[in-house]
PDB file of N, CA and C in Angstrom:
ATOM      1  N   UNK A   1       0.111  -9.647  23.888  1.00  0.00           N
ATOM      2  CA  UNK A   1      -0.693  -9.176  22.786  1.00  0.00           C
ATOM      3  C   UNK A   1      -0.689 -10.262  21.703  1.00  0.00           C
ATOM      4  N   UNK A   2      -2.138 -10.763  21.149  1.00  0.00           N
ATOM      5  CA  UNK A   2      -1.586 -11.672  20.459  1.00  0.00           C
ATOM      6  C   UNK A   2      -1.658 -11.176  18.681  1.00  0.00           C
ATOM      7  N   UNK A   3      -1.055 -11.908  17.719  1.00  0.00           N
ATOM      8  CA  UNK A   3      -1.406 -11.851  16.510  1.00  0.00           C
ATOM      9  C   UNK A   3      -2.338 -10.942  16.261  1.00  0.00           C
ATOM     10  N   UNK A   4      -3.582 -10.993  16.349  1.00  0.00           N
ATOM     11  CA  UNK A   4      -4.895 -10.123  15.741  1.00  0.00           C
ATOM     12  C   UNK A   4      -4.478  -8.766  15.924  1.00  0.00           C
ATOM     13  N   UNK A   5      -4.346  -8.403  17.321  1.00  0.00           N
ATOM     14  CA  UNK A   5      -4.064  -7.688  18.355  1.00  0.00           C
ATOM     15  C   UNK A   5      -3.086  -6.731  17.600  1.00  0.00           C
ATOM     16  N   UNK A   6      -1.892  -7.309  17.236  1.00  0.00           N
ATOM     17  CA  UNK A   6      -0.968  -6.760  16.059  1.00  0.00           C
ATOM     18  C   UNK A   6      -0.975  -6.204  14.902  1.00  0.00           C
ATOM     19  N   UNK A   7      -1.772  -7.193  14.229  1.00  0.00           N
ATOM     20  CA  UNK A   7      -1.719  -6.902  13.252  1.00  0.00           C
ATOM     21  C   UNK A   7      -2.721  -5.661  13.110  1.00  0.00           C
ATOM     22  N   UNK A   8      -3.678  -5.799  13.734  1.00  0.00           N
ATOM     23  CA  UNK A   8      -4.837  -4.441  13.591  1.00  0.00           C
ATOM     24  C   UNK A   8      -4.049  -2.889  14.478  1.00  0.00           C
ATOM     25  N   UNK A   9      -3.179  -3.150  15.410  1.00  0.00           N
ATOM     26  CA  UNK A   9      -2.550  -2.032  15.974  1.00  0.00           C
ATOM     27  C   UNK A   9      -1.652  -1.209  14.473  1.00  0.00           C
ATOM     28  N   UNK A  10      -1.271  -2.138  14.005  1.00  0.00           N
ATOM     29  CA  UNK A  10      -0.406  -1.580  12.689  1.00  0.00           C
ATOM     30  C   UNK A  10      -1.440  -1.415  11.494  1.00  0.00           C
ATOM     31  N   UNK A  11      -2.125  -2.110  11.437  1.00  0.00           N
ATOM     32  CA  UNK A  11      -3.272  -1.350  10.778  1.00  0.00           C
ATOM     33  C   UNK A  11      -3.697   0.276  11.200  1.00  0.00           C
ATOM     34  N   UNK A  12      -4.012   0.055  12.452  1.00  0.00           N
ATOM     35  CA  UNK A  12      -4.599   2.098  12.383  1.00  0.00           C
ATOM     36  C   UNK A  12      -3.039   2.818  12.730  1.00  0.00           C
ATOM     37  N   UNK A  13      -2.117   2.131  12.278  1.00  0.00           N
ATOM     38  CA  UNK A  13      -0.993   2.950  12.656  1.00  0.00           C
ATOM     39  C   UNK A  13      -0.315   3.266  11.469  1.00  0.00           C
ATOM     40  N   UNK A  14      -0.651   2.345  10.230  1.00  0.00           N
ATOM     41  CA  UNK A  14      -0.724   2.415   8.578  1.00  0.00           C
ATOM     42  C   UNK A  14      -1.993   3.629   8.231  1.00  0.00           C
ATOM     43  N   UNK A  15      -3.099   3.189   8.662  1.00  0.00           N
ATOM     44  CA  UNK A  15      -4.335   4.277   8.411  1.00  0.00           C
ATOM     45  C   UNK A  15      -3.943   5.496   8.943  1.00  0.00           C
ATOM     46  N   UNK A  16      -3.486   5.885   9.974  1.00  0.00           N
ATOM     47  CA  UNK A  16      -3.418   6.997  10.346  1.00  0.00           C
ATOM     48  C   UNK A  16      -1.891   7.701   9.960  1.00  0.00           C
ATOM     49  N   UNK A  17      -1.118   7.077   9.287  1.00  0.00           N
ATOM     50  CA  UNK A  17      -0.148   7.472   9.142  1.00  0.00           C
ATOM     51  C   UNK A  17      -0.505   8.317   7.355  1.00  0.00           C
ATOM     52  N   UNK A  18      -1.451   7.075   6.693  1.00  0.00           N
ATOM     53  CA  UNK A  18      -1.876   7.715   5.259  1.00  0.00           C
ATOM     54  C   UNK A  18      -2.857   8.799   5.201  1.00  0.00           C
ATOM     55  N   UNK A  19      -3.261   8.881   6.370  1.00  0.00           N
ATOM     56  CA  UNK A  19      -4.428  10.250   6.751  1.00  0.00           C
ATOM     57  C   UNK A  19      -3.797  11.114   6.806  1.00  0.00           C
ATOM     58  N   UNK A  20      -2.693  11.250   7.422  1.00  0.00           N
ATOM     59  CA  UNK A  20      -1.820  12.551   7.661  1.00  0.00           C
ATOM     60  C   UNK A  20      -1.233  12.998   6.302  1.00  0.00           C
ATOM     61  N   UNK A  21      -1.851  12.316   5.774  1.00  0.00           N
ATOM     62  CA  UNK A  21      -0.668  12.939   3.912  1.00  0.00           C
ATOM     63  C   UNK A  21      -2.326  13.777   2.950  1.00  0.00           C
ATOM     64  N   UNK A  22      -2.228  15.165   3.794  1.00  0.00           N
ATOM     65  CA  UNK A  22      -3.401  15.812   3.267  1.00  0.00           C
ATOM     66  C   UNK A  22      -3.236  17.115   2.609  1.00  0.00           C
ATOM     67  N   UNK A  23      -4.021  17.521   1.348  1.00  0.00           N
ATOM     68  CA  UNK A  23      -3.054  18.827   1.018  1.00  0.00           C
ATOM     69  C   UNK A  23      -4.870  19.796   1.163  1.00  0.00           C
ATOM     70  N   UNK A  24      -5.168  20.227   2.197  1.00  0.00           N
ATOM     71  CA  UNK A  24      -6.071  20.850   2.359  1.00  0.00           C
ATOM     72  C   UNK A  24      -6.277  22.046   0.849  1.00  0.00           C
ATOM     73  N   UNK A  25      -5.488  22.988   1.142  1.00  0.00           N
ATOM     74  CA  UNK A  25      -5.022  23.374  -0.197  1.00  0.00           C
ATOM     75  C   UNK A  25      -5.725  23.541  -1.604  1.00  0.00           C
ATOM     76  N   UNK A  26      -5.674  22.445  -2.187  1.00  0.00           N
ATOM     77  CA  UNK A  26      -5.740  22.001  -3.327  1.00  0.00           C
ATOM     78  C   UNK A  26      -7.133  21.526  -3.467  1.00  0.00           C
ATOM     79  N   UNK A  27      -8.337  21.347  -2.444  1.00  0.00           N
ATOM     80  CA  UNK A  27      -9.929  20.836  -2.444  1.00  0.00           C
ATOM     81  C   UNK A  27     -10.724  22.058  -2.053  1.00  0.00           C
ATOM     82  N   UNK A  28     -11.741  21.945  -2.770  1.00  0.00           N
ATOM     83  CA  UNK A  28     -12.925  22.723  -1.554  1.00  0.00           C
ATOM     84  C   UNK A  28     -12.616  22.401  -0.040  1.00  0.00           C
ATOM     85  N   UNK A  29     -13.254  23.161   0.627  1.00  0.00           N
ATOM     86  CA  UNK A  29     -12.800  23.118   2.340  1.00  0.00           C
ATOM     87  C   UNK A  29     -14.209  21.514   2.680  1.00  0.00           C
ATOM     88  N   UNK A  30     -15.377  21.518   2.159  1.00  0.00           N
ATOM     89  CA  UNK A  30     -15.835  20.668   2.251  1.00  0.00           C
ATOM     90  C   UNK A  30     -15.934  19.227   2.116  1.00  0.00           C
ATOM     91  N   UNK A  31     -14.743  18.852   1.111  1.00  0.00           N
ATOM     92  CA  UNK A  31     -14.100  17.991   0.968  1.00  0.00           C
ATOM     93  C   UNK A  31     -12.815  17.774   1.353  1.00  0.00           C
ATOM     94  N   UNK A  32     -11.885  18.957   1.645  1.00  0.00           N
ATOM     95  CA  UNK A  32     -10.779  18.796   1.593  1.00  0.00           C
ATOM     96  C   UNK A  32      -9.976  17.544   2.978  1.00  0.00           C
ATOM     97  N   UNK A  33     -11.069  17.763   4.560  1.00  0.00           N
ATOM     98  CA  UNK A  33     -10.743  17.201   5.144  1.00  0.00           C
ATOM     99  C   UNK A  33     -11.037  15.367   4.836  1.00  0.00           C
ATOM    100  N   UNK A  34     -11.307  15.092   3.595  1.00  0.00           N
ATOM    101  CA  UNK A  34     -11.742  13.407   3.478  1.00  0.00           C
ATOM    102  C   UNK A  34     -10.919  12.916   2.307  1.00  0.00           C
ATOM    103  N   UNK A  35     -10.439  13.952   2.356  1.00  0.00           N
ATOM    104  CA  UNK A  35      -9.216  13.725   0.773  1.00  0.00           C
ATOM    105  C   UNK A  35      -7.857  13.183   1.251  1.00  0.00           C
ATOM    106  N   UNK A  36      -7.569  12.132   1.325  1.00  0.00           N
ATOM    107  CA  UNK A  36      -6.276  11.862   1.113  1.00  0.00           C
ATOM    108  C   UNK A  36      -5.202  11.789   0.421  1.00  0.00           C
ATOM    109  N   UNK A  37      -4.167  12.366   0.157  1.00  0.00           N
ATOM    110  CA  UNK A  37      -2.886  12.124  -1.166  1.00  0.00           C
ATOM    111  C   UNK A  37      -2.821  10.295  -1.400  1.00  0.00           C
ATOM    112  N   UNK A  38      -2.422   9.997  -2.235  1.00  0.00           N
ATOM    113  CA  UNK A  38      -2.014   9.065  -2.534  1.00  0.00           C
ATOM    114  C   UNK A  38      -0.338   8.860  -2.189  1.00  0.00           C
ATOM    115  N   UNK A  39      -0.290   7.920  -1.271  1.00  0.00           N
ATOM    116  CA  UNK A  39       1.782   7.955  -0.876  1.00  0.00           C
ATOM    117  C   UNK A  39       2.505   6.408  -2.005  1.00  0.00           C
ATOM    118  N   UNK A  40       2.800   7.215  -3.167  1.00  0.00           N
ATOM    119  CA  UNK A  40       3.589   6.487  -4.351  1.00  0.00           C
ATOM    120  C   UNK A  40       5.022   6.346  -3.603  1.00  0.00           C
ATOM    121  N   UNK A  41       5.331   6.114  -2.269  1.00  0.00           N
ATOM    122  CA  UNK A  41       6.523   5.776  -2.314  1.00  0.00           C
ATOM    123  C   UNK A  41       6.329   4.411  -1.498  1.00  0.00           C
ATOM    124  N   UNK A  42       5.552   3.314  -1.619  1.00  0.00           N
ATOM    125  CA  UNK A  42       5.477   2.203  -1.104  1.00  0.00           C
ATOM    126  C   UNK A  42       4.109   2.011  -0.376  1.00  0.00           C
ATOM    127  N   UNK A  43       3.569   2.680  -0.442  1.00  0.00           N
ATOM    128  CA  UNK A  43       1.793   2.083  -0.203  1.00  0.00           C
ATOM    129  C   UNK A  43       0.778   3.040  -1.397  1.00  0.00           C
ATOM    130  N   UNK A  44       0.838   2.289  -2.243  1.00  0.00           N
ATOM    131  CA  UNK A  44       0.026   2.695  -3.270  1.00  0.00           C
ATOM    132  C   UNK A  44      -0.519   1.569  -4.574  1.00  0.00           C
ATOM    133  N   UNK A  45      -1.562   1.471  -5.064  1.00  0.00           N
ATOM    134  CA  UNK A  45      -1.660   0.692  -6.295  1.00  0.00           C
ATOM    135  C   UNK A  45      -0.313   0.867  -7.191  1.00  0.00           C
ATOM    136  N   UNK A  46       0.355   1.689  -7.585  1.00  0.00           N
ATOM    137  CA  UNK A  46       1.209   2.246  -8.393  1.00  0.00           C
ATOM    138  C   UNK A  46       2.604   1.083  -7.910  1.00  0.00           C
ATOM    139  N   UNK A  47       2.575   0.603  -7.139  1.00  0.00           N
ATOM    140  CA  UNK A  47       3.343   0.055  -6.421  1.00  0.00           C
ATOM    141  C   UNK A  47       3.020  -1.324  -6.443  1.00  0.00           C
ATOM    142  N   UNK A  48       1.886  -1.954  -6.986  1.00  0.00           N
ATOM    143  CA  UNK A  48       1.291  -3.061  -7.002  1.00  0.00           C
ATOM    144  C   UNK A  48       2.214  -4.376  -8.050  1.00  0.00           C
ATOM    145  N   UNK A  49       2.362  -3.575  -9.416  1.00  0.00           N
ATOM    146  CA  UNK A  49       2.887  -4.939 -10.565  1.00  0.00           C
ATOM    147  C   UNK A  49       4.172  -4.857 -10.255  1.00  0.00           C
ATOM    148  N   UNK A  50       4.904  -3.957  -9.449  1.00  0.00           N
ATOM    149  CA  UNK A  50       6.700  -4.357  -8.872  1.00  0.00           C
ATOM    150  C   UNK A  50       6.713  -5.479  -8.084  1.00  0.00           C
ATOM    151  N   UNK A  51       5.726  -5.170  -6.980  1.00  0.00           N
ATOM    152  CA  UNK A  51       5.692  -6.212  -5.806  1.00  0.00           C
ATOM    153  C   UNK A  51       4.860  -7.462  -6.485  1.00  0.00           C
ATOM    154  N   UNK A  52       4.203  -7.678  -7.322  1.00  0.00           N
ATOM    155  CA  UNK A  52       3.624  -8.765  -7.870  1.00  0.00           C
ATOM    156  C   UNK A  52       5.023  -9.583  -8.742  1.00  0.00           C
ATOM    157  N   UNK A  53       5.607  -9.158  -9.457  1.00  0.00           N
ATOM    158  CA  UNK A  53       6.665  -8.987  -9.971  1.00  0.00           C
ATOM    159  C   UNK A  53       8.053 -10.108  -8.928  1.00  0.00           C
ATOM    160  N   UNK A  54       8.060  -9.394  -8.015  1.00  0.00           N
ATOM    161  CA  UNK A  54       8.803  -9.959  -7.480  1.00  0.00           C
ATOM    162  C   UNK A  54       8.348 -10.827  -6.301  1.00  0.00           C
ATOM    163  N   UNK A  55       7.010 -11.163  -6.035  1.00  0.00           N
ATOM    164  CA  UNK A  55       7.060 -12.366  -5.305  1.00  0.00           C
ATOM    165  C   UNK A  55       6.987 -13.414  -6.482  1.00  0.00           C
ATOM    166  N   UNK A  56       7.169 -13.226  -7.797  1.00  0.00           N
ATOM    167  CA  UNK A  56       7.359 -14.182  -8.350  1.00  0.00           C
ATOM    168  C   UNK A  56       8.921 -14.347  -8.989  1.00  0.00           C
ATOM    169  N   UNK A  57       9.763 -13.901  -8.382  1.00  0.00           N
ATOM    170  CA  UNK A  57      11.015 -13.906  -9.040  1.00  0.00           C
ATOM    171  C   UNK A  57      11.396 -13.077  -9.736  1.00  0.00           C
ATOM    172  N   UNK A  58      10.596 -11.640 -10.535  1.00  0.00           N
ATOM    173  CA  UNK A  58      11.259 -11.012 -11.170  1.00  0.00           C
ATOM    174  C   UNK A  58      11.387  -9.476 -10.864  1.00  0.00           C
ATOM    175  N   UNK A  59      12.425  -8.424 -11.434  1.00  0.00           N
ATOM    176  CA  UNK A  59      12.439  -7.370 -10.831  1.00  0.00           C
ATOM    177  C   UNK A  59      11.799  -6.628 -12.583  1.00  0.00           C
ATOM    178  N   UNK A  60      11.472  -5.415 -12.179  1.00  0.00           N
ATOM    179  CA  UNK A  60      10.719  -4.751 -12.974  1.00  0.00           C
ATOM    180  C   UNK A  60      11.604  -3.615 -13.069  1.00  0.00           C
ATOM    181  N   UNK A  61      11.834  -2.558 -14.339  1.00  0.00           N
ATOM    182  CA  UNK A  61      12.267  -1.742 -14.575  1.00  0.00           C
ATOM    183  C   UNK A  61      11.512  -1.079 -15.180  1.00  0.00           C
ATOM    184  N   UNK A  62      11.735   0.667 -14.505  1.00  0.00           N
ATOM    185  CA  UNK A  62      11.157   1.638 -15.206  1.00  0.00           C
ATOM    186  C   UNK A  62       9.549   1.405 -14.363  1.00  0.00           C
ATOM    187  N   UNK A  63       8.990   1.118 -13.775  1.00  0.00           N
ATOM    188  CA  UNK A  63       7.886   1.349 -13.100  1.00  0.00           C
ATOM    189  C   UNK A  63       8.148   1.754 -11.303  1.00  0.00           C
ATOM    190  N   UNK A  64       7.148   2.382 -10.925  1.00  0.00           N
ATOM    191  CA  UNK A  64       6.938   2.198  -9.148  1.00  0.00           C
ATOM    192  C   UNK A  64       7.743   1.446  -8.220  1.00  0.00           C
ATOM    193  N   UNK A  65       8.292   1.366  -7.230  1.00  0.00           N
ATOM    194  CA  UNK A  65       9.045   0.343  -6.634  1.00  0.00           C
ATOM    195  C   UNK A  65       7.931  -0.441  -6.062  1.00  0.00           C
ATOM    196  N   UNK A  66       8.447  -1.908  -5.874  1.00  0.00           N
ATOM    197  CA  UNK A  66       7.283  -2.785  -4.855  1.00  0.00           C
ATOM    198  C   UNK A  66       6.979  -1.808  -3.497  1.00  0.00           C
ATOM    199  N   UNK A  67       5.396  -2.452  -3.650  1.00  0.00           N
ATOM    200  CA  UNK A  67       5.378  -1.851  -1.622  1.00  0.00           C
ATOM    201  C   UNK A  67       6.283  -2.210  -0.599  1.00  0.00           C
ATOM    202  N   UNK A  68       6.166  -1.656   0.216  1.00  0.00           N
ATOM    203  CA  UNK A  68       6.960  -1.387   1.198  1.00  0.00           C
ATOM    204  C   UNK A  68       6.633  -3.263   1.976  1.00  0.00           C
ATOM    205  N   UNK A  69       8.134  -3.523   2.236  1.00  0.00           N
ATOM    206  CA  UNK A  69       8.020  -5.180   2.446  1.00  0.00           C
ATOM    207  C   UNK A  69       7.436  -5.534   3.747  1.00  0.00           C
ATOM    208  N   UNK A  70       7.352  -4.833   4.920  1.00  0.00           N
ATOM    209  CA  UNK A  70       5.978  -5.113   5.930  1.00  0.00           C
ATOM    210  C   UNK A  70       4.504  -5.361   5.423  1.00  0.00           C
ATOM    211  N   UNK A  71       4.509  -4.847   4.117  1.00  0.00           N
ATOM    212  CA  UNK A  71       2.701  -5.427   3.746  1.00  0.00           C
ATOM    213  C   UNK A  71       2.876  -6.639   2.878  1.00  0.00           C
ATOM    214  N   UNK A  72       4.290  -7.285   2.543  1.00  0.00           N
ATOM    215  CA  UNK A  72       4.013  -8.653   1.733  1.00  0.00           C
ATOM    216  C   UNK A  72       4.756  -9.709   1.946  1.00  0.00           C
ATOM    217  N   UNK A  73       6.132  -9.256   2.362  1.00  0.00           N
ATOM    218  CA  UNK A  73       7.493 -10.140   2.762  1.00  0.00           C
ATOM    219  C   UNK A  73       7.153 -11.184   3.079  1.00  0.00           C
ATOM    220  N   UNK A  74       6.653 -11.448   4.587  1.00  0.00           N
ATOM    221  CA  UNK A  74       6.205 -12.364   5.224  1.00  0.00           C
ATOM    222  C   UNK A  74       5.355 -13.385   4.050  1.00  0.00           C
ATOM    223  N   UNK A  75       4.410 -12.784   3.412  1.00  0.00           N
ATOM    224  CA  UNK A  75       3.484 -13.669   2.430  1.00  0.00           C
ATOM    225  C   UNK A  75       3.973 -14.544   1.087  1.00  0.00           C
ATOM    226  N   UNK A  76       5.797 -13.720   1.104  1.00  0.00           N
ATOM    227  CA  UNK A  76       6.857 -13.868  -0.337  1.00  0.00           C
ATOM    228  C   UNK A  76       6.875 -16.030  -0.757  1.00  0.00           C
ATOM    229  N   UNK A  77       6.514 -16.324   0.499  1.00  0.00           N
ATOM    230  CA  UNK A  77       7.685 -17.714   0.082  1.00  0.00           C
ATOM    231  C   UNK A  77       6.661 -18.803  -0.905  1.00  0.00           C
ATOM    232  N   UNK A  78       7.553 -19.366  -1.494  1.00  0.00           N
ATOM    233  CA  UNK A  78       6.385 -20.456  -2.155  1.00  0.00           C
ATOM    234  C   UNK A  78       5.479 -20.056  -3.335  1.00  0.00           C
ATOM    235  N   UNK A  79       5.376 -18.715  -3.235  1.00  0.00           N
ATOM    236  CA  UNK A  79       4.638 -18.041  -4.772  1.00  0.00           C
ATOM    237  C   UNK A  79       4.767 -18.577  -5.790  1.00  0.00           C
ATOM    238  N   UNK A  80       3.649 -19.102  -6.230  1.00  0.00           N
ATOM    239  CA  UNK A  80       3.906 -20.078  -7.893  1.00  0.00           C
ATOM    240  C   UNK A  80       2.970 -19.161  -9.065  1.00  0.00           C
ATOM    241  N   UNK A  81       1.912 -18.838  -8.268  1.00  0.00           N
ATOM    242  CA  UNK A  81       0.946 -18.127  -9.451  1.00  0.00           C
ATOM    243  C   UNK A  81       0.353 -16.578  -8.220  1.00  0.00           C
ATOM    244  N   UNK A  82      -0.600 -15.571  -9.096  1.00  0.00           N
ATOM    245  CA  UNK A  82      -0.868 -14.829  -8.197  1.00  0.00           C
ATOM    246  C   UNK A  82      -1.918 -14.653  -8.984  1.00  0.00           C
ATOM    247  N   UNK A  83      -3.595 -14.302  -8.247  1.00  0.00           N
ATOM    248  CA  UNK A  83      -4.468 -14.123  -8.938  1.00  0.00           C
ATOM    249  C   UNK A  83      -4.460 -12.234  -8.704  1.00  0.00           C
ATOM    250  N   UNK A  84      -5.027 -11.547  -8.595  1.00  0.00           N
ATOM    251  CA  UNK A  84      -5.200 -10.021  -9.011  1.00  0.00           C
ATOM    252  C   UNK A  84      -6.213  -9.467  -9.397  1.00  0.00           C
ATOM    253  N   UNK A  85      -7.026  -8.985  -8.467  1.00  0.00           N
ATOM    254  CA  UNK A  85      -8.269  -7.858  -8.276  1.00  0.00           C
ATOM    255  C   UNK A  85      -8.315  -6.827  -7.653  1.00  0.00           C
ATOM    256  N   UNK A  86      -8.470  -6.242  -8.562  1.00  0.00           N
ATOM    257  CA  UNK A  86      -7.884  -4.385  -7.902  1.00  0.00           C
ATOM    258  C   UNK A  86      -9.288  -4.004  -8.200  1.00  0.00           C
ATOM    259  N   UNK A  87      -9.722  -3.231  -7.302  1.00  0.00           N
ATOM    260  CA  UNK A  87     -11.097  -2.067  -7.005  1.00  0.00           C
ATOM    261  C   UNK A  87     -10.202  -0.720  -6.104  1.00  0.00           C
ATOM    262  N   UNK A  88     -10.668  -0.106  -6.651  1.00  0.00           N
ATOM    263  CA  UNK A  88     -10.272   1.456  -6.642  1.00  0.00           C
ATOM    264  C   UNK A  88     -11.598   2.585  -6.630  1.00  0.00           C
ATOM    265  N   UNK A  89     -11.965   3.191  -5.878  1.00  0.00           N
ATOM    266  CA  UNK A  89     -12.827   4.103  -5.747  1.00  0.00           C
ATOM    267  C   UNK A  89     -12.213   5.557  -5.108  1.00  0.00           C
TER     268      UNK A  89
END
């Protein structure tokens, strides 16, 4: 299996893992199945200026923990500057 192959298997295995975090519940029934929770414990924007934070050397207090280190670790070394564009819909 190579690289691509990987990385996209853990992709719908990330997607489908954040699909399953649904609170039917809480929506109209017409929406409710396209609604996803937001998971604030390491894949979330909320989680974004920790992990920015510390691929540059510093730790942050009192906010979100960094994401979860399979979505950046690998990318950590050598960080001198970080540019930052967030879109959210």
């Amino acid at each position: 299996m190579g690289e691509g192959e990987i990385l996209s298997q853990q992709a719908r295995e990330i997607e489908h893992s954040l699909r399953s975090q649904r609170a039917p519940e809480l929506f109209p029934q017409d929406v409710a199945s396209e609604f996803v929770l937001p998971d604030y414990d390491g894949r979330s924007l909320a989680n974004v200026p920790a992990t920015l934070a510390e691929l540059l050397g510093v730790t942050l207090s009192e906010v979100a923990s960094p994401l979860r280190d399979v979505y950046w670790r690998d990318l950590a070394q050598g960080v001198r500057r970080v540019v930052l564009v967030l879109l959210d819909a």
